[in-house]
N, C-alpha and C. Protein backbone atom coordinates (compact mmCIF):
# COMPACT_ATOMS: atom_id res chain seq x y z
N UNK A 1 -20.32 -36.55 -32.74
CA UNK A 1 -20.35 -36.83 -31.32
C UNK A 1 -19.15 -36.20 -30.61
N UNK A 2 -18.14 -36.36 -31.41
CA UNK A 2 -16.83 -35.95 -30.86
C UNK A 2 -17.01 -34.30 -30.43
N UNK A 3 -17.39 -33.64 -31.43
CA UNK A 3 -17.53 -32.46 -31.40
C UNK A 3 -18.54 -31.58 -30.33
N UNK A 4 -19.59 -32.37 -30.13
CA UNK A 4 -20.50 -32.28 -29.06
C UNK A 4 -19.93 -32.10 -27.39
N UNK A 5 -19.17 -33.29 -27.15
CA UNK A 5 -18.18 -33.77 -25.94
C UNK A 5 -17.10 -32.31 -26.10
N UNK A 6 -16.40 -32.64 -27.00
CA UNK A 6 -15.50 -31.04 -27.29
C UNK A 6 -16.31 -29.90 -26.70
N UNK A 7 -17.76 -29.10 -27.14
CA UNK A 7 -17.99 -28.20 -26.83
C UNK A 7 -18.70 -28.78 -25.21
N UNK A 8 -18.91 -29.40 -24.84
CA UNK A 8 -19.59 -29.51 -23.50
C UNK A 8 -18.27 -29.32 -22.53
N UNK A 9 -17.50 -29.82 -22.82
CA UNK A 9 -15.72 -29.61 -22.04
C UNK A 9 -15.33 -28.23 -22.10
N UNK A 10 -15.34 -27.40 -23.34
CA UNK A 10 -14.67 -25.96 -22.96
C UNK A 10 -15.76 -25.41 -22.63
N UNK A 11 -17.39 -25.69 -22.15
CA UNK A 11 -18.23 -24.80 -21.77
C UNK A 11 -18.15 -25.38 -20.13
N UNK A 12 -18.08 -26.17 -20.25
CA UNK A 12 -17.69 -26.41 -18.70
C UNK A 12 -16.28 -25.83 -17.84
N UNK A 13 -15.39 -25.64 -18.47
CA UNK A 13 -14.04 -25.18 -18.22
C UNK A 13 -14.22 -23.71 -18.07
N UNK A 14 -15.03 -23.03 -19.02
CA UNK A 14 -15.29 -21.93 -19.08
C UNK A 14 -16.11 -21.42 -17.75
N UNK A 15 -16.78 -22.12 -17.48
CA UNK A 15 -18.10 -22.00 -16.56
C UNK A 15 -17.08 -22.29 -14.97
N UNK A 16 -16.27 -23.43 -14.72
CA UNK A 16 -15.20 -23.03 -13.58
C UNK A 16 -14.42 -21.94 -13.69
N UNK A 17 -13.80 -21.54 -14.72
CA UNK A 17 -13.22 -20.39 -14.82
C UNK A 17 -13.70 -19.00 -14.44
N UNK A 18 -14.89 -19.27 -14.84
CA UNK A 18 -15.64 -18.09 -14.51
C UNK A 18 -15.71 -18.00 -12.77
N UNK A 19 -16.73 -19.41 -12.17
CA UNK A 19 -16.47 -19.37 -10.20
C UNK A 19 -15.20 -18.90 -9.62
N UNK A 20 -14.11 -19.63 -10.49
CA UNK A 20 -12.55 -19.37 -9.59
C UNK A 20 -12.61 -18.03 -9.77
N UNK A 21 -12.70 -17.04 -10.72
CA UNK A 21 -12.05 -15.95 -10.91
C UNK A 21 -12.66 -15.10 -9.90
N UNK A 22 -14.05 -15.28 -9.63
CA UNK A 22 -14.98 -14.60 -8.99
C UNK A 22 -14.43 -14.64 -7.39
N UNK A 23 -14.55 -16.27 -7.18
CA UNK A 23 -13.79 -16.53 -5.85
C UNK A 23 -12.69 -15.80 -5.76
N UNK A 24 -11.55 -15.82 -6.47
CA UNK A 24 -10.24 -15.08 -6.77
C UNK A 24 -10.62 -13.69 -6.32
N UNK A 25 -10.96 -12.98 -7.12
CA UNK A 25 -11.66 -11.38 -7.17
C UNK A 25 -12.54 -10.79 -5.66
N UNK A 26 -13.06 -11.95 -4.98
CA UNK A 26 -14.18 -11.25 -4.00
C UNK A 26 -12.85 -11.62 -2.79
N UNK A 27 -11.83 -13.02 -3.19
CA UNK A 27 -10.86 -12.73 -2.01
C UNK A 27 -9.87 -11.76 -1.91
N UNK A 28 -9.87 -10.90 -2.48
CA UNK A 28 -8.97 -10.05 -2.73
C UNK A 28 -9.56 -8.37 -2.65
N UNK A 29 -10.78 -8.84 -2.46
CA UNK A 29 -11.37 -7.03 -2.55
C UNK A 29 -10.85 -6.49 -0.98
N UNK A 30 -11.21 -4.92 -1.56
CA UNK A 30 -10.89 -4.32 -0.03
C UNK A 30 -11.89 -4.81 0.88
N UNK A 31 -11.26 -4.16 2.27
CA UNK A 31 -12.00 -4.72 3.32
C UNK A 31 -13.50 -3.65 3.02
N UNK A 32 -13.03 -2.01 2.67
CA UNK A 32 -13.97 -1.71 2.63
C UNK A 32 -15.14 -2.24 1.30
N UNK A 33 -16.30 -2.69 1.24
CA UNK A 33 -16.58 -3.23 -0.05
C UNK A 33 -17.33 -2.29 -0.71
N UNK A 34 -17.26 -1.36 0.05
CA UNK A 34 -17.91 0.03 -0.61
C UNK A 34 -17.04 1.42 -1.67
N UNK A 35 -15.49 0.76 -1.20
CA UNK A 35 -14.47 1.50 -2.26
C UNK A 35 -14.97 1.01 -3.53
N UNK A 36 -14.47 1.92 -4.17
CA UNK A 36 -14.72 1.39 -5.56
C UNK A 36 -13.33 2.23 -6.47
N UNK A 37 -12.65 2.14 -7.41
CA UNK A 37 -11.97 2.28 -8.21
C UNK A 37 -11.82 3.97 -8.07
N UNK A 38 -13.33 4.04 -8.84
CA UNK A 38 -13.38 5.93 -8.82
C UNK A 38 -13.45 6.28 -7.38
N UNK A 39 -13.84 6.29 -6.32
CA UNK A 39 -13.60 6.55 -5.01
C UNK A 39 -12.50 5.81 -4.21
N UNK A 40 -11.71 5.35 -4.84
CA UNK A 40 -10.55 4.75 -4.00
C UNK A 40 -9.55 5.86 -3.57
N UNK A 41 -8.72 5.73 -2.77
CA UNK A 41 -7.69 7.44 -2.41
C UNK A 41 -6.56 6.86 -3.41
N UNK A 42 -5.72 8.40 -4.04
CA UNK A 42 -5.32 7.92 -4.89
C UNK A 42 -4.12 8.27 -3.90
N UNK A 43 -2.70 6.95 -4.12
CA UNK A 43 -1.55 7.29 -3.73
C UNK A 43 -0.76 6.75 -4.91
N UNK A 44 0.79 7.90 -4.46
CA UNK A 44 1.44 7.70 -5.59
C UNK A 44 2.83 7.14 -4.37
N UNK A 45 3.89 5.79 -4.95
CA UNK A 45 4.74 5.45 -4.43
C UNK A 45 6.63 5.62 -5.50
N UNK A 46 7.02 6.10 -4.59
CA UNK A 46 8.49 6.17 -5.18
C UNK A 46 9.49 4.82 -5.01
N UNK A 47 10.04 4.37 -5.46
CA UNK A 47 10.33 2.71 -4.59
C UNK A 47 11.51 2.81 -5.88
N UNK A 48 12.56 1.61 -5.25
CA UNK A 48 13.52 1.05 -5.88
C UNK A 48 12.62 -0.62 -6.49
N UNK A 49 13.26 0.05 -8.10
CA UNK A 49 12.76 -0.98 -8.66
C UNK A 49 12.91 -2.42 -8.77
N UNK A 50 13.90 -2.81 -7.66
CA UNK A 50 13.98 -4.22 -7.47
C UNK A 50 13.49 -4.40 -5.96
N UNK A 51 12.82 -4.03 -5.65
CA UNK A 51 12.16 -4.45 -4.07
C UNK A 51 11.36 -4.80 -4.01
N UNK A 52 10.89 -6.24 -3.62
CA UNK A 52 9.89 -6.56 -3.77
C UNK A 52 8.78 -6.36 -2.83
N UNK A 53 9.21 -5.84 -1.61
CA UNK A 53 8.39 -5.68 -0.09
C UNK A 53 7.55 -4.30 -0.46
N UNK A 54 8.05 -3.64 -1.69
CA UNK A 54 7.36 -2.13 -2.04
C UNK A 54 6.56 -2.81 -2.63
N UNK A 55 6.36 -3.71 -3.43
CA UNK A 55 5.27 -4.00 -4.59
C UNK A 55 4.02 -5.04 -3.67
N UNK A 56 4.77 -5.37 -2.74
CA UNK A 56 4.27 -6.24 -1.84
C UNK A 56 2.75 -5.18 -0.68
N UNK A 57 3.70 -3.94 -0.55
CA UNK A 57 2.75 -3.36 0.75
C UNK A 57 1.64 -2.24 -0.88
N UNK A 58 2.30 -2.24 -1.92
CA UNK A 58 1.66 -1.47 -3.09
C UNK A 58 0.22 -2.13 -3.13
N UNK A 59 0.65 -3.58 -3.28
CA UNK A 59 -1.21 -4.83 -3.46
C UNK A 59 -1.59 -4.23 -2.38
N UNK A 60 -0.75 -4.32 -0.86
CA UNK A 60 -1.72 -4.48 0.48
C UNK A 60 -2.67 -2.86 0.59
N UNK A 61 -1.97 -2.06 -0.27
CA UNK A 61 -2.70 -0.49 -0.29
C UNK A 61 -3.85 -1.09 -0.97
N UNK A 62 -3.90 -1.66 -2.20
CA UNK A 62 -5.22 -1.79 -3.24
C UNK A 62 -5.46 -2.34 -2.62
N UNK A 63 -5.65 -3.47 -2.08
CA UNK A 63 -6.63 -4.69 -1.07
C UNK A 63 -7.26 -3.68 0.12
N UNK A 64 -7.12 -2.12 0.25
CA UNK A 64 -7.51 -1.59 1.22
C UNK A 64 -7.88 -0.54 0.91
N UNK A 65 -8.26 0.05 -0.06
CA UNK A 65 -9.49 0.60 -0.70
C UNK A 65 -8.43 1.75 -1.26
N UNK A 66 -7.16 1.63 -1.46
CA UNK A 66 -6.57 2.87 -2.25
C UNK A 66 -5.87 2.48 -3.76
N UNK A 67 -5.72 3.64 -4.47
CA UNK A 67 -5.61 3.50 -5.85
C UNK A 67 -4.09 3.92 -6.41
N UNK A 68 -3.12 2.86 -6.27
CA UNK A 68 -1.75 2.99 -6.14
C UNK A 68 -1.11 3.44 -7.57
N UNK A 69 -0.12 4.45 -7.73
CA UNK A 69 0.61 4.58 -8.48
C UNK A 69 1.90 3.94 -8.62
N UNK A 70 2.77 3.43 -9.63
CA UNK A 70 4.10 2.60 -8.51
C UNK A 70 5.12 3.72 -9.38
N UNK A 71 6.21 4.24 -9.12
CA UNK A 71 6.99 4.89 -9.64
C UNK A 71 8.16 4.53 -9.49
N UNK A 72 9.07 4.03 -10.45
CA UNK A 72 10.23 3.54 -10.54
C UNK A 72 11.47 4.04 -9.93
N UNK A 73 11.80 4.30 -9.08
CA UNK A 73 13.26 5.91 -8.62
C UNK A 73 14.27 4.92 -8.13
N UNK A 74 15.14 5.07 -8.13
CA UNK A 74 16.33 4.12 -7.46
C UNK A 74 16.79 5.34 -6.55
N UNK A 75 16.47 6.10 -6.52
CA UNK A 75 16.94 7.48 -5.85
C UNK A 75 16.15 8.32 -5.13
N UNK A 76 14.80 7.01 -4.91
CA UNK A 76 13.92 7.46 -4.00
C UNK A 76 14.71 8.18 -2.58
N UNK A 77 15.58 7.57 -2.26
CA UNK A 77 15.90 8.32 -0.30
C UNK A 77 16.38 9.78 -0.96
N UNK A 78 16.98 9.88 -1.75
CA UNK A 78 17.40 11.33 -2.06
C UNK A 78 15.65 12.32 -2.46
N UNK A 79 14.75 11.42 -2.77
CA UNK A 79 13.85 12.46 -3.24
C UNK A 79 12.72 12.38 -2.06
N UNK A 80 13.15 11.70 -1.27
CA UNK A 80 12.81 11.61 0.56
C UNK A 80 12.58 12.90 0.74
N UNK A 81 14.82 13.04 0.98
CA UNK A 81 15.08 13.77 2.08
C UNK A 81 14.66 15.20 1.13
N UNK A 82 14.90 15.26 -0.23
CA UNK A 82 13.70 16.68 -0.89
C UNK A 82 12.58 17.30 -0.14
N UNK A 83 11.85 16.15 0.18
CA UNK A 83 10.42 16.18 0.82
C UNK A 83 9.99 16.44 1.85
N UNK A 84 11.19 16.32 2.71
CA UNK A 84 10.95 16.70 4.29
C UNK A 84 11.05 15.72 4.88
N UNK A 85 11.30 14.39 4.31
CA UNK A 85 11.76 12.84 5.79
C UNK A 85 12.86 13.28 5.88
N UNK A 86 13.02 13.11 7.23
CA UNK A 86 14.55 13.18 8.32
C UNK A 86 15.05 12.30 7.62
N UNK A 87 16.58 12.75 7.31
CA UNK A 87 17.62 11.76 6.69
C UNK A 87 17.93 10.41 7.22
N UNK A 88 17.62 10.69 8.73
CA UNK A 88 17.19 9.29 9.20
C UNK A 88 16.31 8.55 10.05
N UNK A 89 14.99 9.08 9.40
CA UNK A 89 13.79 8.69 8.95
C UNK A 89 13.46 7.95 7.74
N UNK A 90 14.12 7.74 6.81
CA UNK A 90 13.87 7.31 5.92
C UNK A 90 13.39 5.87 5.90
N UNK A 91 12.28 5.63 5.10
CA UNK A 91 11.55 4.19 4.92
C UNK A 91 12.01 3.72 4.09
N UNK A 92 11.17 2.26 3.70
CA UNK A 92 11.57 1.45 2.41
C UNK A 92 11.44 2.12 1.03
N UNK A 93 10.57 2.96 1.06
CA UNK A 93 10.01 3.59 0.13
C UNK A 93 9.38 5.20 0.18
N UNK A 94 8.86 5.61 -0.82
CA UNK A 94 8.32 7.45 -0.64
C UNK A 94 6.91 7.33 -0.97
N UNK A 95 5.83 8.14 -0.19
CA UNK A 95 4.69 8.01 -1.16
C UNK A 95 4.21 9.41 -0.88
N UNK A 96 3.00 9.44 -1.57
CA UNK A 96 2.67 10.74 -1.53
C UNK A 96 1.10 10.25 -1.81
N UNK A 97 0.29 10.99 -0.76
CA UNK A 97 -1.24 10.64 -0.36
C UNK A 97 -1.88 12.50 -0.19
N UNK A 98 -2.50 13.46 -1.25
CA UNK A 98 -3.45 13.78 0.10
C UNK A 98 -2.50 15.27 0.51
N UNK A 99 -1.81 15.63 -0.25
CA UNK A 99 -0.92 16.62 0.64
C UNK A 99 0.31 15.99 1.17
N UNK A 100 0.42 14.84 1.42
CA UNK A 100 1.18 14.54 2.84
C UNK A 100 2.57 13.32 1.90
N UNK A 101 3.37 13.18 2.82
CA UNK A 101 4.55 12.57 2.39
C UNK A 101 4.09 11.40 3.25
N UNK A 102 4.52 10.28 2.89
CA UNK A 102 4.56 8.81 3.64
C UNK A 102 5.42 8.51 3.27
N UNK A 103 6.38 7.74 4.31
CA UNK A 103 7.79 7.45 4.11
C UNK A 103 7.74 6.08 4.97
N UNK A 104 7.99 4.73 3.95
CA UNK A 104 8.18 3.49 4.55
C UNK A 104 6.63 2.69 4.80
N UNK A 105 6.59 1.86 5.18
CA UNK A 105 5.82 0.64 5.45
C UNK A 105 4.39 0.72 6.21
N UNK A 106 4.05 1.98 6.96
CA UNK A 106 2.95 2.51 7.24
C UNK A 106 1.49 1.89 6.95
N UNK A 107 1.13 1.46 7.96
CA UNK A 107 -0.27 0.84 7.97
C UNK A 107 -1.46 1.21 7.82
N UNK A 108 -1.78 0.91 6.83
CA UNK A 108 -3.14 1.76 6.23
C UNK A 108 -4.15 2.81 7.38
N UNK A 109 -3.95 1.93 8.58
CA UNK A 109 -5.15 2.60 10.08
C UNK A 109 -4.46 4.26 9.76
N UNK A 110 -3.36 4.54 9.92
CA UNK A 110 -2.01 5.06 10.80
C UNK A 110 -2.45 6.33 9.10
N UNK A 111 -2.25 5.46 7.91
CA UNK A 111 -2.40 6.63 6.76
C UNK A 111 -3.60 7.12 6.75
N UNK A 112 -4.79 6.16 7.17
CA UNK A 112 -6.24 6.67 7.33
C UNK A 112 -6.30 7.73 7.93
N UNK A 113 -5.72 7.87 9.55
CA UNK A 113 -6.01 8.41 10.36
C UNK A 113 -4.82 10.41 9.91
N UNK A 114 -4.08 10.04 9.76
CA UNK A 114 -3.37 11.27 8.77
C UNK A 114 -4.47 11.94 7.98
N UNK A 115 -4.85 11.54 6.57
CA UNK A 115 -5.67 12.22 5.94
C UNK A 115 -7.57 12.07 6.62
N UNK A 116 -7.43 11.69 7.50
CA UNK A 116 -8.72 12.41 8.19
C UNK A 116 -8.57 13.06 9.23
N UNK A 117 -7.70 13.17 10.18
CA UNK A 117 -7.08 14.21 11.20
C UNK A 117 -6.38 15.30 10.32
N UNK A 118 -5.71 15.19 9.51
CA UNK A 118 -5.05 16.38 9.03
C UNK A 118 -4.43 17.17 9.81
N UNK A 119 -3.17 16.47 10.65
CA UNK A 119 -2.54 17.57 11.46
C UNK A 119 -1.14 18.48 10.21
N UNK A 120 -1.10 19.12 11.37
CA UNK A 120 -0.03 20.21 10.89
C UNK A 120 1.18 19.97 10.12
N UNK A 121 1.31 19.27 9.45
CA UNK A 121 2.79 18.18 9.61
C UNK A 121 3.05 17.85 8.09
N UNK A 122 4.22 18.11 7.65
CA UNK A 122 4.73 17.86 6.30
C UNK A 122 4.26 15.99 5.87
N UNK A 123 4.47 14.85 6.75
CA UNK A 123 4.13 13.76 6.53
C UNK A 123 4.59 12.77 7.72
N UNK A 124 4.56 11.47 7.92
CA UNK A 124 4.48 10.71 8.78
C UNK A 124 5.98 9.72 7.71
N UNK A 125 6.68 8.97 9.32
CA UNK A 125 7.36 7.97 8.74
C UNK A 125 7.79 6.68 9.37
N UNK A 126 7.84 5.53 8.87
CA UNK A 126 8.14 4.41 10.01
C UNK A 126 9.63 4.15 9.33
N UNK A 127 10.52 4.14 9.90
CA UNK A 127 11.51 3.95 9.38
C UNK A 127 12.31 2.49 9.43
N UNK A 128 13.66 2.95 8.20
CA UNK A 128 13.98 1.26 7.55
C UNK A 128 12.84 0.44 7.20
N UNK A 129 13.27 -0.99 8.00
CA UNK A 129 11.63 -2.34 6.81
C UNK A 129 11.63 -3.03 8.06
N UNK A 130 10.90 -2.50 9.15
CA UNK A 130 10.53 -3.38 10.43
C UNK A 130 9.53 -4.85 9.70
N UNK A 131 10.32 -5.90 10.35
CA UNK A 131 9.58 -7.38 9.89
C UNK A 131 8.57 -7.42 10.40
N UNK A 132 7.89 -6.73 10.95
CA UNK A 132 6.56 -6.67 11.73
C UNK A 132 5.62 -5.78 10.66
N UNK A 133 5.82 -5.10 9.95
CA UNK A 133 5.10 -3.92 8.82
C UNK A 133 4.66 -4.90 7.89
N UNK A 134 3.20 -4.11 7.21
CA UNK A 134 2.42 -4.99 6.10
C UNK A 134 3.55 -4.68 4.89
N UNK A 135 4.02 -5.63 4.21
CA UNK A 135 4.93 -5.46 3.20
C UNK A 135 6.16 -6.33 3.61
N UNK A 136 5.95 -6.81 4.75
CA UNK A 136 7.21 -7.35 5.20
C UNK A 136 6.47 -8.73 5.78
N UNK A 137 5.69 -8.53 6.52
CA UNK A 137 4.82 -9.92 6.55
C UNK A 137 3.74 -9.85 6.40
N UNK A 138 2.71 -10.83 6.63
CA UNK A 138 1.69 -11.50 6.06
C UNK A 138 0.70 -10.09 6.63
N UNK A 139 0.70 -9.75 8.19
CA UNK A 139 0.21 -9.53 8.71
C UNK A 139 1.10 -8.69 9.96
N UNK A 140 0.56 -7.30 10.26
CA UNK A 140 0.75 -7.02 11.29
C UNK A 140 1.37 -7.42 12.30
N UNK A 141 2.21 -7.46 13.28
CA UNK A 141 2.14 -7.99 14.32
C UNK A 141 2.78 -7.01 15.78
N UNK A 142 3.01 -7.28 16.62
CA UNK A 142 3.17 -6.35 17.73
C UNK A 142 3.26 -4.99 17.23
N UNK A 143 3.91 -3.91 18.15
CA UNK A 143 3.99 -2.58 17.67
C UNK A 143 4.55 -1.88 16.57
N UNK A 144 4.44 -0.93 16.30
CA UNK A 144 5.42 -0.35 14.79
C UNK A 144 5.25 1.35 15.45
N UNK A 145 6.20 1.84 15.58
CA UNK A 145 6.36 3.61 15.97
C UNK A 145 6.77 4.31 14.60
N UNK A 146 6.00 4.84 14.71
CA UNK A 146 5.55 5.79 13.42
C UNK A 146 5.75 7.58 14.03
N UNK A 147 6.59 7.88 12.94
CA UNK A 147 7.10 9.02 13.15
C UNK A 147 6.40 10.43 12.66
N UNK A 148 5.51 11.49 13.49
CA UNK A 148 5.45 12.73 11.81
C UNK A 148 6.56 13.80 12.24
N UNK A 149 6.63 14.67 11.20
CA UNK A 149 7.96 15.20 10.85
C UNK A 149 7.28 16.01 10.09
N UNK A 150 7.98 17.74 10.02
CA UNK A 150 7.50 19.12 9.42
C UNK A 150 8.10 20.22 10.90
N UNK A 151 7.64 21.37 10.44
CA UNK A 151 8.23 22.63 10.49
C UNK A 151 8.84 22.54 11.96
N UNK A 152 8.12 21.97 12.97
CA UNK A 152 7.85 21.55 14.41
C UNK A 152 8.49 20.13 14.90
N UNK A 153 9.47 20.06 13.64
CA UNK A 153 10.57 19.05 14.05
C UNK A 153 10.18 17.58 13.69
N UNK A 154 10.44 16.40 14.53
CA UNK A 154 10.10 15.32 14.43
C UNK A 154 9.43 14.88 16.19
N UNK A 155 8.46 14.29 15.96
CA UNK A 155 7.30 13.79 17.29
C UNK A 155 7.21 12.22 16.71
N UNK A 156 6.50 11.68 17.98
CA UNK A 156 6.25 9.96 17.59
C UNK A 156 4.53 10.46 17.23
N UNK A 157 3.95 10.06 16.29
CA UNK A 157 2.46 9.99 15.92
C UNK A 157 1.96 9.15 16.45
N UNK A 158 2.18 7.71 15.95
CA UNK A 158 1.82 6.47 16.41
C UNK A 158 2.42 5.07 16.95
N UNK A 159 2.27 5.16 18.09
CA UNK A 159 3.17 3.72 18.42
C UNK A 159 1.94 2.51 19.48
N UNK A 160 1.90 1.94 18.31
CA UNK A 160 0.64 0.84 18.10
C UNK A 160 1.08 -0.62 17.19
């Protein structure tokens, strides 16, 4: 009898385990639900390995249909300013999407709109860790000015 009760308990445990994870998994998918793994955009991020606001906006990339690399550099701003961010332009972090440099906290709309416009431009940057940037809070909030930068100097891209 004992043994009966035993298996009806871990098949039941098993069987919530299974709803939560699902629940877990479908709250967490991208918005688009049509990304998928092999069609996700692949980005690669340069970040100091004790920051947690990089690993933080890294999820908010996967929760938004892209396929993150995380790369360890403590010497990311030096391999920035390599790249073409204004020395003081520099973001929280370096990424690389697509051709293009991303530098700092940049909102997925703002990186969307880069690799489907495709302007002329070495890469885009929001600079320092504005508390308003995904990675810094929960959510968006008022404006963020977003910088691109290449041969034609530095311009504002987006200020939204």
């Amino acid at each position: 009898m004992k043994k009966i009760i035993v298996a009806a308990t871990v098949a039941a445990l098993a069987a919530i385990g299974s709803v939560a994870f699902t629940a877990m998994t479908s709250a967490q998918a991208p918005k688009d639900a049509s990304a998928s793994v092999a069609g996700a955009k692949a980005i690669t991020i340069w970040r100091d390995p004790g920051c947690g606001c990089c690993d933080t906006y890294a999820d908010y990339l996967e929760m938004n249909g892209f396929s993150v690399t995380r790369v360890d550099d403590r010497a990311y701003d030096k391999r920035s300013v390599e790249m073409g961010v204004p020395e003081r332009g520099i973001g929280c972090h370096l990424a690389e999407i697509d051709g293009y440099v991303v530098s700092g906290l940049v909102p997925v709309e703002i990186i969307e709109r880069l690799i489907s416009e495709r302007p002329d431009v070495t890469g885009i940057t929001l600079p320092g860790m504005p508390g308003n940037a995904p990675g810094m809070a929960p959510a968006k909030t008022g404006t963020l000015k977003t910088y691109a930068f290449g041969k034609n100097g530095v311009a504002v891209y987006s200020d939204e």
